[in-house]
N, C-alpha and C. Protein backbone atom coordinates (compact mmCIF):
# COMPACT_ATOMS: atom_id res chain seq x y z
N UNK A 1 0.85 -1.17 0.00
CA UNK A 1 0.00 0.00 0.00
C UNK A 1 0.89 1.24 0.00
N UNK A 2 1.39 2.30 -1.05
CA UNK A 2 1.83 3.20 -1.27
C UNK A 2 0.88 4.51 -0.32
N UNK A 3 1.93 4.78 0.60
CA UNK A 3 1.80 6.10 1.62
C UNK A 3 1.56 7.41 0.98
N UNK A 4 0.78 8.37 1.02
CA UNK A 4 1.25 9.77 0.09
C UNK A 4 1.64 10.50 0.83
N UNK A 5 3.18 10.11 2.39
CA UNK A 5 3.56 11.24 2.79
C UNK A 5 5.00 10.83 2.47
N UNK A 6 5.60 11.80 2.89
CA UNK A 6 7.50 11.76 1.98
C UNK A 6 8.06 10.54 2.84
N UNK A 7 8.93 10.04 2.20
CA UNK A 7 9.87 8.87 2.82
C UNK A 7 11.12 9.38 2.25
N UNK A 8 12.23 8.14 2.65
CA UNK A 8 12.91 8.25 2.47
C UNK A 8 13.54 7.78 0.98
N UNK A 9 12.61 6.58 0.24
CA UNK A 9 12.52 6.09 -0.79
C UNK A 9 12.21 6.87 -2.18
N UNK A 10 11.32 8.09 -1.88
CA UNK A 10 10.55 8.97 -2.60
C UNK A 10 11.46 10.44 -2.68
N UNK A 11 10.63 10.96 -4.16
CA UNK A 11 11.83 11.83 -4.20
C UNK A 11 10.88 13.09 -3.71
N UNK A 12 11.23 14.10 -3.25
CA UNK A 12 10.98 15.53 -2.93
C UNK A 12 9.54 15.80 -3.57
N UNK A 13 10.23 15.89 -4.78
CA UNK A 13 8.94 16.39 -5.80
C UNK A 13 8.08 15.67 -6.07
N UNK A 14 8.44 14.62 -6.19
CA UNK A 14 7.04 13.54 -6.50
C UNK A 14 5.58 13.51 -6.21
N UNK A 15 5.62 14.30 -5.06
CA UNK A 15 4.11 14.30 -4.66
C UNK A 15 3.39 15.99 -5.64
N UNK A 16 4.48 16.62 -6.16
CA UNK A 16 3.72 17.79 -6.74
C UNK A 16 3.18 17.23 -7.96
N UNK A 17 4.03 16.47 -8.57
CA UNK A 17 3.77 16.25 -10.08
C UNK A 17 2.57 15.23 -10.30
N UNK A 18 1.53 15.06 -9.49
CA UNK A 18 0.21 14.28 -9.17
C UNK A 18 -0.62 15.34 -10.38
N UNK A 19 -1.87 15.39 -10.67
CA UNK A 19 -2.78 16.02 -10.71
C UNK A 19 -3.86 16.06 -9.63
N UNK A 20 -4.17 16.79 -9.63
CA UNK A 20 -5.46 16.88 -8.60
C UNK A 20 -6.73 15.80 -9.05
N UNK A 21 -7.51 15.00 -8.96
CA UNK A 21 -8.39 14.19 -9.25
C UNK A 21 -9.87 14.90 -9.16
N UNK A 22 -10.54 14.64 -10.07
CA UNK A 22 -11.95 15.39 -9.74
C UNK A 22 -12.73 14.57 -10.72
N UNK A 23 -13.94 14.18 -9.25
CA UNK A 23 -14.78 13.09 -10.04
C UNK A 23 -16.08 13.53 -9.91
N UNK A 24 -16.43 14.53 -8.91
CA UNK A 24 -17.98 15.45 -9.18
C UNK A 24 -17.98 16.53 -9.83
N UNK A 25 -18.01 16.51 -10.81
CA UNK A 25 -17.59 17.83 -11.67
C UNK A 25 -18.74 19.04 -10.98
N UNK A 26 -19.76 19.18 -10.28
CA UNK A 26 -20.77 20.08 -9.29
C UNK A 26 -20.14 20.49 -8.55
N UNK A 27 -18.89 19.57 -7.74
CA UNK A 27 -18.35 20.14 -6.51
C UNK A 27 -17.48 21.38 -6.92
N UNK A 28 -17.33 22.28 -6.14
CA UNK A 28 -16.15 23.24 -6.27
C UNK A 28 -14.73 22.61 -5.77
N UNK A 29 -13.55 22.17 -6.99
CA UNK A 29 -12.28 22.10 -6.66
C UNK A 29 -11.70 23.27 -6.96
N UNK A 30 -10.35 22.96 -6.32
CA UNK A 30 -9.71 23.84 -6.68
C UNK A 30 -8.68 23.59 -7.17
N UNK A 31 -8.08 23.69 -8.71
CA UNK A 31 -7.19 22.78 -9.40
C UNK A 31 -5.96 22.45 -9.05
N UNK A 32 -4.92 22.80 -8.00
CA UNK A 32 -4.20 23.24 -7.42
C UNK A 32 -3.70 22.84 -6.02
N UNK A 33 -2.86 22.21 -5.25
CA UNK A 33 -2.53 22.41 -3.92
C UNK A 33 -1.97 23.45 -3.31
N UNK A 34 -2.88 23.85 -2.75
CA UNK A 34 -2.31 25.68 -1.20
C UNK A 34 -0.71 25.35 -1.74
N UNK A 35 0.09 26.43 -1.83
CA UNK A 35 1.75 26.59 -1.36
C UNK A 35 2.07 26.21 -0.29
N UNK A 36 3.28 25.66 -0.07
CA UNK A 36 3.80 26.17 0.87
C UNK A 36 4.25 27.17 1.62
N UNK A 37 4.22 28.56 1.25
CA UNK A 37 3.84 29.90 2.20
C UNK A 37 2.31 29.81 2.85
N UNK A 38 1.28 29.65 1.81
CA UNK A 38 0.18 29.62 2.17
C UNK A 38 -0.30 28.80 3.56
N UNK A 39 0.55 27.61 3.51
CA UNK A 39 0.36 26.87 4.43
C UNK A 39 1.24 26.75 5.71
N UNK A 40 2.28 27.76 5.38
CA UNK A 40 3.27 27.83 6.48
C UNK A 40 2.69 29.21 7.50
N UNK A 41 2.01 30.48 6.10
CA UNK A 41 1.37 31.20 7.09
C UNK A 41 0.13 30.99 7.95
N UNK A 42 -0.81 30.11 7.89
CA UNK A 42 -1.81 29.44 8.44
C UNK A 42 -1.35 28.96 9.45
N UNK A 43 0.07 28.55 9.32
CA UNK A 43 0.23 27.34 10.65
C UNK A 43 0.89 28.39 11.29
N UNK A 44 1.12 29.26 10.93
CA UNK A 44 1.80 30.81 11.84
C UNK A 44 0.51 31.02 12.73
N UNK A 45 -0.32 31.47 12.44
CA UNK A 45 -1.72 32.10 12.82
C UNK A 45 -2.19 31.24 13.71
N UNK A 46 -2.13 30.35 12.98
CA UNK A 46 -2.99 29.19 13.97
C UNK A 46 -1.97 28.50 15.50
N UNK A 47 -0.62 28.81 15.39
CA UNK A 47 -0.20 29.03 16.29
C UNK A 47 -0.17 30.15 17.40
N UNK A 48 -0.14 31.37 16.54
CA UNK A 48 -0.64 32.47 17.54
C UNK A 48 -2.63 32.33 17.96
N UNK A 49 -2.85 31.76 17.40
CA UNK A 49 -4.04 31.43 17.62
C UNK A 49 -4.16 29.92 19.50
N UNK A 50 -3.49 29.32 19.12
CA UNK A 50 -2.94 28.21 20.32
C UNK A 50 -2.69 29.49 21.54
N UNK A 51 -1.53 30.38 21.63
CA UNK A 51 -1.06 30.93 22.05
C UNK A 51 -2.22 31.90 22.91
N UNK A 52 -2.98 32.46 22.50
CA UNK A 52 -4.63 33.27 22.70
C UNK A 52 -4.93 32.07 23.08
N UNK A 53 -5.49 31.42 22.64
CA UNK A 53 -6.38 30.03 23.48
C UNK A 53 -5.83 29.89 25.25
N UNK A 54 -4.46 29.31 24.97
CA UNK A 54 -3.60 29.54 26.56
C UNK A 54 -4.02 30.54 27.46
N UNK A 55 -3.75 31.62 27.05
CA UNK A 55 -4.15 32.68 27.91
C UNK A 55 -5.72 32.93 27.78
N UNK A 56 -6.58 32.38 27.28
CA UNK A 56 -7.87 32.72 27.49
C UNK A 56 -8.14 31.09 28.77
N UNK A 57 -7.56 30.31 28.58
CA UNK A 57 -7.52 29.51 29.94
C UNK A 57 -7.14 29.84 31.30
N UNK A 58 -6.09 30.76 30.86
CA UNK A 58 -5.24 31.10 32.22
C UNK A 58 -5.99 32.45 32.91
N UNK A 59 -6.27 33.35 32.30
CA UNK A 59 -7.58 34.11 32.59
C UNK A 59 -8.75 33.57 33.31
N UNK A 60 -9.63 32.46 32.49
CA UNK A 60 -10.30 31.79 32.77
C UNK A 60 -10.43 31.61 34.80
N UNK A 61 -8.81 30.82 34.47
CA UNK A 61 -9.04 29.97 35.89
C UNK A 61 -8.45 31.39 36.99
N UNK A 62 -8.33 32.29 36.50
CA UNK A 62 -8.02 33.36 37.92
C UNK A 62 -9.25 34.14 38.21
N UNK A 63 -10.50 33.43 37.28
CA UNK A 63 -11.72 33.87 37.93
C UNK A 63 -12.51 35.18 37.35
N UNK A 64 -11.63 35.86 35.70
CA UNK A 64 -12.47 37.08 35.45
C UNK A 64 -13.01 36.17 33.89
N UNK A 65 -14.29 35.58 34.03
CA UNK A 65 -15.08 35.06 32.87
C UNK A 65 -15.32 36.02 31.79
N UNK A 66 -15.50 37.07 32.14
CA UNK A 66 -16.07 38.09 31.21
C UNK A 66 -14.28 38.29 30.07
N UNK A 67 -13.22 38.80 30.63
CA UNK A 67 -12.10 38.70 30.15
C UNK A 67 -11.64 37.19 29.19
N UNK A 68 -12.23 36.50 29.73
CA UNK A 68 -11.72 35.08 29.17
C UNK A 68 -12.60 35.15 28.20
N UNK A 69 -13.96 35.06 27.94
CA UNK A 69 -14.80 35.27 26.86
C UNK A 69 -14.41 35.94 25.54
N UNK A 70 -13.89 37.34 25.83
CA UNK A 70 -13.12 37.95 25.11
C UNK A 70 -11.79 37.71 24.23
N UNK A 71 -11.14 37.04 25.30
CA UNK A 71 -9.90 36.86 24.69
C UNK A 71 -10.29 35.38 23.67
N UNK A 72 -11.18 34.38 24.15
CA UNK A 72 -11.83 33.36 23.35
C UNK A 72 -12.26 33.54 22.58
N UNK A 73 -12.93 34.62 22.53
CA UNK A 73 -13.48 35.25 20.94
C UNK A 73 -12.27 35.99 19.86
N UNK A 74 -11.32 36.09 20.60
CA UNK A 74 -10.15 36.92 19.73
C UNK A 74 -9.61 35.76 18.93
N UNK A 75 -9.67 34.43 20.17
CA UNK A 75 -8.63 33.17 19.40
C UNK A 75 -9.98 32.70 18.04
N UNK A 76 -10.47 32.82 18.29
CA UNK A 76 -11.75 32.33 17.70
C UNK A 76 -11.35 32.93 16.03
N UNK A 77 -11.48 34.05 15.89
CA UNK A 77 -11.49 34.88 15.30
C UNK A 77 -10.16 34.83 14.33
N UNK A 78 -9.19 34.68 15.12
CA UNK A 78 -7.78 34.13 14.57
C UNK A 78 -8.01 32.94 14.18
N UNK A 79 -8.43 32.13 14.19
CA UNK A 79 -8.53 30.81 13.88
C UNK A 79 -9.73 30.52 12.10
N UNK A 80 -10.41 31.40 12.44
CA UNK A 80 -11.62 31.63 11.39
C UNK A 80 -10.62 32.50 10.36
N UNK A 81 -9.68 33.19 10.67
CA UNK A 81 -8.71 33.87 9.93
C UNK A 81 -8.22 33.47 8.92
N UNK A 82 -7.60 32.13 9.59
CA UNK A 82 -6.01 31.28 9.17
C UNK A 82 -7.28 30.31 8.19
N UNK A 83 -7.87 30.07 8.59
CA UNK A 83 -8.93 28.60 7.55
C UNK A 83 -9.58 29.67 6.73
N UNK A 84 -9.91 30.95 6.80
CA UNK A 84 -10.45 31.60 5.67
C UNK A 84 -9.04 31.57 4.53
N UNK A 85 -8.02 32.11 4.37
CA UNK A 85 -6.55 32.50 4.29
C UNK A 85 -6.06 30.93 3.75
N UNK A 86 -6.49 29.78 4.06
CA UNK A 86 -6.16 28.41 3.35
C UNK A 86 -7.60 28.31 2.37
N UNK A 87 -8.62 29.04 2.41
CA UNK A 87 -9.40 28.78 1.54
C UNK A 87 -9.31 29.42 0.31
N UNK A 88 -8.23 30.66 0.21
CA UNK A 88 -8.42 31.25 -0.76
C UNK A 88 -7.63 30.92 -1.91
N UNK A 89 -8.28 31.24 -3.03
CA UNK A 89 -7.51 30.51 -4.61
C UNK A 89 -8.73 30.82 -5.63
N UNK A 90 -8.51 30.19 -6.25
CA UNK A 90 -9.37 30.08 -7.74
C UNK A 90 -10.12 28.52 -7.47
N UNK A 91 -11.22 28.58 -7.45
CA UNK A 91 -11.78 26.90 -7.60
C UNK A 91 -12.62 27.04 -8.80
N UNK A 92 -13.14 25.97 -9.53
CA UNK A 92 -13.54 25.24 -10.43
C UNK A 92 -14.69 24.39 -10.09
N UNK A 93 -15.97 24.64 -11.20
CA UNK A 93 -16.91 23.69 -11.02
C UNK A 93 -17.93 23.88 -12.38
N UNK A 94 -18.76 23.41 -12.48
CA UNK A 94 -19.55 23.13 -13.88
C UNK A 94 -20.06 24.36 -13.36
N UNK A 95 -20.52 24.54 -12.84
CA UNK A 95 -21.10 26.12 -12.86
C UNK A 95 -20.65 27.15 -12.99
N UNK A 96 -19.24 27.32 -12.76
CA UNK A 96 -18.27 28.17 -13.34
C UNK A 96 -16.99 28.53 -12.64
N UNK A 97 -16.76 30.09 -12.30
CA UNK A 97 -15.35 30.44 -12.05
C UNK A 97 -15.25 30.87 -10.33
N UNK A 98 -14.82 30.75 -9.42
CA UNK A 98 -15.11 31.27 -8.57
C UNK A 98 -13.52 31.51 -8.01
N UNK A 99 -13.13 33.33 -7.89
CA UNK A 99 -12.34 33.40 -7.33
C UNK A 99 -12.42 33.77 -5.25
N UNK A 100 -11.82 33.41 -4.59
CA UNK A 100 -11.92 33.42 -3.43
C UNK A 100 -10.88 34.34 -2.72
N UNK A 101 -11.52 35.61 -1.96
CA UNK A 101 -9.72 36.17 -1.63
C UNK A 101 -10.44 36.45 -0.02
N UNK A 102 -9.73 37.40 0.55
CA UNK A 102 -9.84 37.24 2.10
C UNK A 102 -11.39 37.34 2.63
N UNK A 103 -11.62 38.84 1.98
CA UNK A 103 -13.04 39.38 2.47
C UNK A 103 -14.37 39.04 1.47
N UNK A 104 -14.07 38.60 0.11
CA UNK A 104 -14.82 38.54 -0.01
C UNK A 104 -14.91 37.29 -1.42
N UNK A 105 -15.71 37.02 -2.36
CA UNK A 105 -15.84 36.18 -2.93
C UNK A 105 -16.81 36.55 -4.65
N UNK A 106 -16.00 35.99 -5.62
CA UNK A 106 -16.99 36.53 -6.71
C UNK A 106 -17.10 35.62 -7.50
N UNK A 107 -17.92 35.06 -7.90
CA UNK A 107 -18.53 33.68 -8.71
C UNK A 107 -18.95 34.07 -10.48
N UNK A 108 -18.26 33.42 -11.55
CA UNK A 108 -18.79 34.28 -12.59
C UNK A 108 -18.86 32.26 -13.41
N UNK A 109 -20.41 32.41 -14.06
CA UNK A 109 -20.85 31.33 -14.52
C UNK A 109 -20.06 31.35 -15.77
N UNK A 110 -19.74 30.17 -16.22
CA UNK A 110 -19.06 30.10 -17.45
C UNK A 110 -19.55 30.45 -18.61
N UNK A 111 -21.52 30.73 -19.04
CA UNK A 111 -21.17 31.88 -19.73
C UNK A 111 -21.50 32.85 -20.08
N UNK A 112 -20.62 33.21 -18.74
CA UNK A 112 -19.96 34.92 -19.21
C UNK A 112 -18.84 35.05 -19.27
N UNK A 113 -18.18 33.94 -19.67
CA UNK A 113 -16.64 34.23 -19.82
C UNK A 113 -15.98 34.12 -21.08
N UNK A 114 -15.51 34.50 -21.68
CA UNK A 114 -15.10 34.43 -23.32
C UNK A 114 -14.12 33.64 -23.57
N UNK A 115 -12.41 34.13 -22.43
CA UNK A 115 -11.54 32.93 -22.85
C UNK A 115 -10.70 33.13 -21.50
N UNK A 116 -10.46 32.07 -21.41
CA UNK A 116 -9.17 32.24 -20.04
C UNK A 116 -7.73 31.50 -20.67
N UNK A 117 -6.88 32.42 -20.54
CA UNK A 117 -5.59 32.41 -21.22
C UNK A 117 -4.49 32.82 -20.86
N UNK A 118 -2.96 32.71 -20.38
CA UNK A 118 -1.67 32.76 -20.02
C UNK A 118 -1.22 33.58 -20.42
N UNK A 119 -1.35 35.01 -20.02
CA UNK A 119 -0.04 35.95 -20.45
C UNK A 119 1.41 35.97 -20.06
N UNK A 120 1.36 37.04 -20.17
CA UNK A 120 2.95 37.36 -19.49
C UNK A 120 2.55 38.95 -19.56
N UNK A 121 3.06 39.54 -18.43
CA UNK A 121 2.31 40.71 -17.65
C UNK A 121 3.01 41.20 -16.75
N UNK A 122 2.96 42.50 -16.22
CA UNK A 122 3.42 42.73 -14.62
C UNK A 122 2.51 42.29 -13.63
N UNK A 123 2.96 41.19 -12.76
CA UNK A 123 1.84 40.83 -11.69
C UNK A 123 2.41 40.98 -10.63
N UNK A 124 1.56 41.53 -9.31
CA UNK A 124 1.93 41.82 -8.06
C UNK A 124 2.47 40.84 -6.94
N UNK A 125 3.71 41.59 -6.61
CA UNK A 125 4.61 39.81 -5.72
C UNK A 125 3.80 39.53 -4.46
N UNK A 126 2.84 38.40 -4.24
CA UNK A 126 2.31 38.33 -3.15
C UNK A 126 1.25 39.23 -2.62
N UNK A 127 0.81 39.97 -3.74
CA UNK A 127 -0.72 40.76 -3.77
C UNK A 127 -0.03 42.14 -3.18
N UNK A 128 0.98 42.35 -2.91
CA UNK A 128 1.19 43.50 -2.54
C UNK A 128 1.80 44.56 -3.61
N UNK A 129 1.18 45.96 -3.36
CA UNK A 129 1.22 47.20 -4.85
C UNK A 129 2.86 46.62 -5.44
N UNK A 130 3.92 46.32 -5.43
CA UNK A 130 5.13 46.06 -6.03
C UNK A 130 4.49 45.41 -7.23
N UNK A 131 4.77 45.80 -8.19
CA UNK A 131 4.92 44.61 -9.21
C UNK A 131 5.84 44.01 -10.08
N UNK A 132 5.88 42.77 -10.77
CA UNK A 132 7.50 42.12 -11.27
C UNK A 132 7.29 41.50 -12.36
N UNK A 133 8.09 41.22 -13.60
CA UNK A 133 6.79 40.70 -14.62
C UNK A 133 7.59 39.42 -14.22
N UNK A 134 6.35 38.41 -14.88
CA UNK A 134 5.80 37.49 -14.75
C UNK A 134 4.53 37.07 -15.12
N UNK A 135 3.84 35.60 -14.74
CA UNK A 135 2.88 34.83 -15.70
C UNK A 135 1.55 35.16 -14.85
N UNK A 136 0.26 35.33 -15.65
CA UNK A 136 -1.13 35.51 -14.98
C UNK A 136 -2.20 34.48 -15.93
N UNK A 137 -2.80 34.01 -15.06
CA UNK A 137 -4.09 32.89 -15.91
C UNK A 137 -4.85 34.49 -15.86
N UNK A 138 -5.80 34.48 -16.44
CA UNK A 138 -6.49 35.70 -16.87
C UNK A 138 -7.80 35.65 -17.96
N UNK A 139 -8.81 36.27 -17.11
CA UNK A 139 -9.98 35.62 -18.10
C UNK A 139 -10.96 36.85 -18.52
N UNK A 140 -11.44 36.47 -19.70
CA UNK A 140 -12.44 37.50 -20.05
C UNK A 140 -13.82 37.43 -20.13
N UNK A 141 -14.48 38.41 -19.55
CA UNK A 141 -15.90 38.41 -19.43
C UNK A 141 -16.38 39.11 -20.44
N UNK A 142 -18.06 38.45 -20.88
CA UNK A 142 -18.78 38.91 -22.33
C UNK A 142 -19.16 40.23 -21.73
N UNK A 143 -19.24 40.16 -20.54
CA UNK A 143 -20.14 41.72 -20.20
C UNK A 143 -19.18 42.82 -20.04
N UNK A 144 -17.91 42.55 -20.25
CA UNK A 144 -16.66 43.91 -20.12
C UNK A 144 -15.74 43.42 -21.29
N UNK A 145 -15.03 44.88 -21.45
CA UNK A 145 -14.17 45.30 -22.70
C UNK A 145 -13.14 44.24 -22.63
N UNK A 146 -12.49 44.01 -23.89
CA UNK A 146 -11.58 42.66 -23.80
C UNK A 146 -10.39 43.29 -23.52
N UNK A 147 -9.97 44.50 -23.25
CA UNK A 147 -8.82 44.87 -22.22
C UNK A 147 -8.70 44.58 -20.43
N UNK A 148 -10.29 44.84 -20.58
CA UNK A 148 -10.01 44.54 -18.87
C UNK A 148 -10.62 43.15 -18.22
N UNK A 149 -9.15 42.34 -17.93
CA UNK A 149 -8.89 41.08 -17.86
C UNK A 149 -8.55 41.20 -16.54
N UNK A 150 -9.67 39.98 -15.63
CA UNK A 150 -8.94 39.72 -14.10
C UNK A 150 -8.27 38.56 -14.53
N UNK A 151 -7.00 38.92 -13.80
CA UNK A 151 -5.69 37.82 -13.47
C UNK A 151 -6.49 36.83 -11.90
N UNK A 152 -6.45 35.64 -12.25
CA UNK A 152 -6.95 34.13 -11.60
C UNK A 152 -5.71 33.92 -10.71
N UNK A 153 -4.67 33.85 -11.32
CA UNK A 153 -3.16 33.16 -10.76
C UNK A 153 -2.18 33.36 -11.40
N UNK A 154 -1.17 33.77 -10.55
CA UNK A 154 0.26 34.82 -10.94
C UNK A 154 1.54 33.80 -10.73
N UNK A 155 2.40 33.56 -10.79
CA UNK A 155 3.40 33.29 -11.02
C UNK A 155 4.52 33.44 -9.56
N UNK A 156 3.48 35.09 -8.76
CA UNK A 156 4.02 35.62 -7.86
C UNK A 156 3.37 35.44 -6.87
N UNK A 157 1.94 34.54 -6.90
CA UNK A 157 1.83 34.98 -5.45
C UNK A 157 1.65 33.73 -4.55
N UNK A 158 0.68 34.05 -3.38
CA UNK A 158 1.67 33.07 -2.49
C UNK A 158 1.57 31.75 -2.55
N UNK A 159 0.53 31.12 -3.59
CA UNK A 159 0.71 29.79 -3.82
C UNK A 159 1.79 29.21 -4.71
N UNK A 160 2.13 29.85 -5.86
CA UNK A 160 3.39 29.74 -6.99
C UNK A 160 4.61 30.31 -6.70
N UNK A 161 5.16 30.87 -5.92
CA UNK A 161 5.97 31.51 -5.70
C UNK A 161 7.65 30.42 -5.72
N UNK A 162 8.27 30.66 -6.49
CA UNK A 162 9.13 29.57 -6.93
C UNK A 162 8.87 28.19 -7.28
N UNK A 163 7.95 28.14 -7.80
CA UNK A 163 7.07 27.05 -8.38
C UNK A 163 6.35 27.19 -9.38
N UNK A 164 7.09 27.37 -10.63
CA UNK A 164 6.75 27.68 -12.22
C UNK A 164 6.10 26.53 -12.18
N UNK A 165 6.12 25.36 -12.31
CA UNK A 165 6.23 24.09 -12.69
C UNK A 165 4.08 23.90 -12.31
N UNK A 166 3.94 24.37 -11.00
CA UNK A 166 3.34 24.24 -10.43
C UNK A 166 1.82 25.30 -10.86
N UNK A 167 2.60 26.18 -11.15
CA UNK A 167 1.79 27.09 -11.36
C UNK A 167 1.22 27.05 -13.08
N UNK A 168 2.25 27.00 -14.07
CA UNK A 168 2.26 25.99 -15.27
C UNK A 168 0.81 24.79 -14.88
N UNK A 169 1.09 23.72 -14.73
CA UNK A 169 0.20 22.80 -14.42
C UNK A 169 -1.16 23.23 -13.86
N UNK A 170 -1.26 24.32 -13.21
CA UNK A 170 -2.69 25.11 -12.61
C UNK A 170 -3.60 25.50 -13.43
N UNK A 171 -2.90 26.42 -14.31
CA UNK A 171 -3.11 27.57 -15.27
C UNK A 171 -3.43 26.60 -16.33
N UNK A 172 -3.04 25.36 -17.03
CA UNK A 172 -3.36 24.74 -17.75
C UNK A 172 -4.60 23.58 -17.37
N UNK A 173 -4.77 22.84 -15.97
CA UNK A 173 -5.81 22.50 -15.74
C UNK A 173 -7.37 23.49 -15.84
N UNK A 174 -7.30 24.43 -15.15
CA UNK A 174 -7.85 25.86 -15.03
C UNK A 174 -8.22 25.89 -17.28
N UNK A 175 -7.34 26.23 -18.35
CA UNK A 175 -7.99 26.45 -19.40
C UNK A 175 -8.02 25.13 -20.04
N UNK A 176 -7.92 23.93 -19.72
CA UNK A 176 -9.05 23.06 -19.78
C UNK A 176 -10.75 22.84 -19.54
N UNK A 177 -10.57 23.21 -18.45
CA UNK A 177 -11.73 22.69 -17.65
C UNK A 177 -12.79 24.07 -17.97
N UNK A 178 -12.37 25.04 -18.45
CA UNK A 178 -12.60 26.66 -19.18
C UNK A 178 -13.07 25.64 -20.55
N UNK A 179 -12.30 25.47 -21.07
CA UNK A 179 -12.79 24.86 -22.95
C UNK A 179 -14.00 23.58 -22.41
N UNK A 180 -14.06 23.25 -21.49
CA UNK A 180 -14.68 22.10 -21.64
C UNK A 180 -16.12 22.40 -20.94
N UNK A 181 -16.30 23.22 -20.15
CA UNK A 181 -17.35 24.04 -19.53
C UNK A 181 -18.05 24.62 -20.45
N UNK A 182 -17.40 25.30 -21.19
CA UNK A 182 -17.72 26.60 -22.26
C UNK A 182 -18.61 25.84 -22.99
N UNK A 183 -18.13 24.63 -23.94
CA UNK A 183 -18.61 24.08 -24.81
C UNK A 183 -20.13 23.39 -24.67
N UNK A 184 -20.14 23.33 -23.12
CA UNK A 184 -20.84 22.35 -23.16
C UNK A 184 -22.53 23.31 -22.57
């Protein structure tokens, strides 16, 4: 029975070069596995999140409930943070495009979308105003001008980030599953 966590037998990369599997085409996937930033900052949070929990115990037991409540709602809150923050990406489903970012969420049915396609562009390193060129999946809607194109997934940010390979393979599952939606 082949394990899917690293050994010593297995090489590094091996587990990237998988595809993602998708057998309810209804469900929302997301073509892609989180980065490793993505998932290293979550486990940041969610440690300072542990950290708030502690002290909403230690509060707790010196008897001011009202204080402990508070600080439980802070860890709370941090915690709803870090799992919002691993949810975000681009997912995929027969119904269409749905990009996901911190606050909020925008769903566009496939069709209203004309073409989703790979430039090469200035895209922002890690969503922040800097920008560096590099690669953007990027799609166009029937209801806006075919200049103004939202970028899906960059090259730069925190899921691809030294991971062409990865991001390559995204961007091409992503205008598959675009041609095959569309058509149908």
């Amino acid at each position: 029975m082949p394990l899917p966590f690293l050994t010593a037998d297995r090489a590094f990369e091996a587990a990237d070069e998988l595809a993602l599997p998708f057998d309810d085409r209804d469900r929302w996937r997301r073509p892609y596995r989180p980065g490793p930033w993505r998932v290293a900052v979550a486990a940041l949070v969610l440690l300072l999140a542990s950290y708030v929990l502690f002290a909403a115990v230690i509060i707790a037991l010196t008897g001011s409930r009202s204080e402990a409540v508070v600080i439980l709602g802070i860890a709370v809150v941090v915690i709803l943070c870090a799992l919002r923050l691993l949810r975000m990406g681009v997912w995929v489903s027969a119904r269409g495009l749905r990009g996901v970012r911190f606050f909020f969420t925008r769903t566009v049915p496939w069709n209203r979308i004309v073409a989703v396609r790979t430039v090469q562009q200035p895209v922002r390193w890690l969503g922040l105003p800097r920008t560096v060129q590099g690669q953007a999946l990027v799609f166009v809607r029937k209801d806006r001008a075919p200049e103004d194109v939202t970028a899906l997934l960059t090259t730069h940010d925190i899921d691809f980030l030294a991971r062409a390979s990865a991001f390559d393979r995204a961007a091409d599952s992503v205008e598959v599953w675009s041609d095959e939606y569309r058509r149908n």
